[in-house]
N, C-alpha and C. Protein backbone atom coordinates (compact mmCIF):
# COMPACT_ATOMS: atom_id res chain seq x y z
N UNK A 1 0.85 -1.17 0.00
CA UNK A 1 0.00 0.00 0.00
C UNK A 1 0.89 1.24 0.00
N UNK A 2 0.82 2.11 -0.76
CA UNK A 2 0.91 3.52 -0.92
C UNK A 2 0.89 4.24 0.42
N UNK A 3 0.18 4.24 1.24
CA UNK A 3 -0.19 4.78 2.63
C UNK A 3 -1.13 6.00 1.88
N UNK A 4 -1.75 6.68 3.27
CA UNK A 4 -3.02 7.68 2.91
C UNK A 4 -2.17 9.17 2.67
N UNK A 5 -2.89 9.54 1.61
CA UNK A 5 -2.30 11.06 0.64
C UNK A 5 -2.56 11.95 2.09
N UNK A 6 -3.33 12.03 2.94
CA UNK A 6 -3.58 13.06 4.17
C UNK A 6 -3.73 12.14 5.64
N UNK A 7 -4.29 13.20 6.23
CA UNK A 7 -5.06 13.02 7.37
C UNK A 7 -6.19 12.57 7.41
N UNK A 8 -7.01 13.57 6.71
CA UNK A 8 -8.41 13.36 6.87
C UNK A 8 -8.66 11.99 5.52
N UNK A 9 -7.99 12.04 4.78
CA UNK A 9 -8.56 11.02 3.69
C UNK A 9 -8.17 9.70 5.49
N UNK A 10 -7.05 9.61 5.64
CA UNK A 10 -7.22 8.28 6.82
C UNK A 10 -8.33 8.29 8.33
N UNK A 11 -8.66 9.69 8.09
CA UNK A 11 -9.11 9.06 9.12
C UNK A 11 -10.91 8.89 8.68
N UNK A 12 -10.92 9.47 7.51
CA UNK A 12 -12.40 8.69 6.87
C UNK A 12 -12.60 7.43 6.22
N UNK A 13 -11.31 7.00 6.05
CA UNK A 13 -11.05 5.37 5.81
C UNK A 13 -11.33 4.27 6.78
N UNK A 14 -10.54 5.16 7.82
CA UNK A 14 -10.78 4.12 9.77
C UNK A 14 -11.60 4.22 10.17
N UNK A 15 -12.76 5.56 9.76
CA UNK A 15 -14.09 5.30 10.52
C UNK A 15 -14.72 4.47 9.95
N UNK A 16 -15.00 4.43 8.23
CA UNK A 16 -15.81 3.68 7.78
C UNK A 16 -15.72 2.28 7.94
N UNK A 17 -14.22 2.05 8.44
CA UNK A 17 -13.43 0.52 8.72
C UNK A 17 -14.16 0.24 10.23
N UNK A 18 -14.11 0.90 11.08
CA UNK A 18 -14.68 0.49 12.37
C UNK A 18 -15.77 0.80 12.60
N UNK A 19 -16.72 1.57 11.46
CA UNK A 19 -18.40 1.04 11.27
C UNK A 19 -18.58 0.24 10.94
N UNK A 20 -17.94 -0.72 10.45
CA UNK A 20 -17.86 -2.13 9.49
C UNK A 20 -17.73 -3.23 10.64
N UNK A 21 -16.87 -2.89 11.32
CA UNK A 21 -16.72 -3.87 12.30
C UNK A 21 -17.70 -3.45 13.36
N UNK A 22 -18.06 -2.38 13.35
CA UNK A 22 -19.13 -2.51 14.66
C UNK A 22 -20.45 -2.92 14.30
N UNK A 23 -20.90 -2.83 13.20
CA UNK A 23 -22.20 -3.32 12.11
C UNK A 23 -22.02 -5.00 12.80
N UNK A 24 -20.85 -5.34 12.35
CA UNK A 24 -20.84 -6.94 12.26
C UNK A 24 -20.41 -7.83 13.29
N UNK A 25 -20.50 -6.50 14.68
CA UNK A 25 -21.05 -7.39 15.77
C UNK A 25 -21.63 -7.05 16.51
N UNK A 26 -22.83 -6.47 15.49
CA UNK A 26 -24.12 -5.62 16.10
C UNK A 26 -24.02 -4.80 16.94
N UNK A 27 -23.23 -3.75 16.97
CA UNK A 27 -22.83 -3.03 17.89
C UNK A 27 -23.34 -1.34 17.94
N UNK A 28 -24.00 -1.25 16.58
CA UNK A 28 -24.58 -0.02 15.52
C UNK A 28 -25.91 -0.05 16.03
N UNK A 29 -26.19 1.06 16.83
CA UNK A 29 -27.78 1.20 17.09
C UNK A 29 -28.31 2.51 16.51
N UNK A 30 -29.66 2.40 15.72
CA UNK A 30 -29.87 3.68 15.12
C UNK A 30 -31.25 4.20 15.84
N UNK A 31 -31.79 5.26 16.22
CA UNK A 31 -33.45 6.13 16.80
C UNK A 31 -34.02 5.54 16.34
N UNK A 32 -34.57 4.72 15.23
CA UNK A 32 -35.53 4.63 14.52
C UNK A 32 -35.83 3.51 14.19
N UNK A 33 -34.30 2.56 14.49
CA UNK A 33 -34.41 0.84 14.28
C UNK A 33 -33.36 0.56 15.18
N UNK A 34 -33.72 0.00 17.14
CA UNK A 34 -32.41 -0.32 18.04
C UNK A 34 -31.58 -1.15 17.47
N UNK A 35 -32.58 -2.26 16.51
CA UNK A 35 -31.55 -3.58 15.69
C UNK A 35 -31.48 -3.94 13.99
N UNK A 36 -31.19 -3.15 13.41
CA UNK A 36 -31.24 -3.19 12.14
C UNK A 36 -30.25 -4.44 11.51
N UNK A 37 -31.15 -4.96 10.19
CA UNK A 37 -30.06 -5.94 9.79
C UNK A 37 -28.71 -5.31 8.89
N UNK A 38 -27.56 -6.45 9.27
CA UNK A 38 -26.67 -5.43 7.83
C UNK A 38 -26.57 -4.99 6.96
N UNK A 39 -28.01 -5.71 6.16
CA UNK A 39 -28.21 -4.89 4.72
C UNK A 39 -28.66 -3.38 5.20
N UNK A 40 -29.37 -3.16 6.31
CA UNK A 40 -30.62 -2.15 6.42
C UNK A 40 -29.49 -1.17 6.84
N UNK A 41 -28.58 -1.48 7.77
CA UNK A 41 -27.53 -0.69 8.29
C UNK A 41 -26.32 -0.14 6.99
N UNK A 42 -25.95 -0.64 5.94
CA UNK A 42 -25.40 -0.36 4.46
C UNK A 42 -25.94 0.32 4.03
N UNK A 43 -27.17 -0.23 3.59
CA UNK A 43 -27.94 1.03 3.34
C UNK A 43 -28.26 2.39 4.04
N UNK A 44 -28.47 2.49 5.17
CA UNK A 44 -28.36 3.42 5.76
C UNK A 44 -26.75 4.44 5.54
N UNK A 45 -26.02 3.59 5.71
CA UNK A 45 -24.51 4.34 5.47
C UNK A 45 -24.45 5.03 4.13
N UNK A 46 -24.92 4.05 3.36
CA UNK A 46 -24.91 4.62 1.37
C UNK A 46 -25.59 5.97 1.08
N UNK A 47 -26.76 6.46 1.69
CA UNK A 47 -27.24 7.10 2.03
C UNK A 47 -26.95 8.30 2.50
């Protein structure tokens, strides 16, 4: 790997990396759904 051109490009890489991992051990609670499935939670992120 190249490593990250900035700061902020890494550290919007590591969040989206440790929403990923917190999605996938249900750890992601949203107002509107306490338990969403992972598709519903992706979608939500794509969004």
């Amino acid at each position: 790997m190249l490593g990250f051109k900035s700061i902020t490009c890494a550290t919007t890489i590591l969040c989206g990396i440790e929403m990923v991992h917190m999605m996938r051990k249900r750890q992601a609670g949203y107002a509107d759904n306490p338990a969403p499935s992972f598709v519903e939670q992706f979608e939500i992120l794509a969004t």
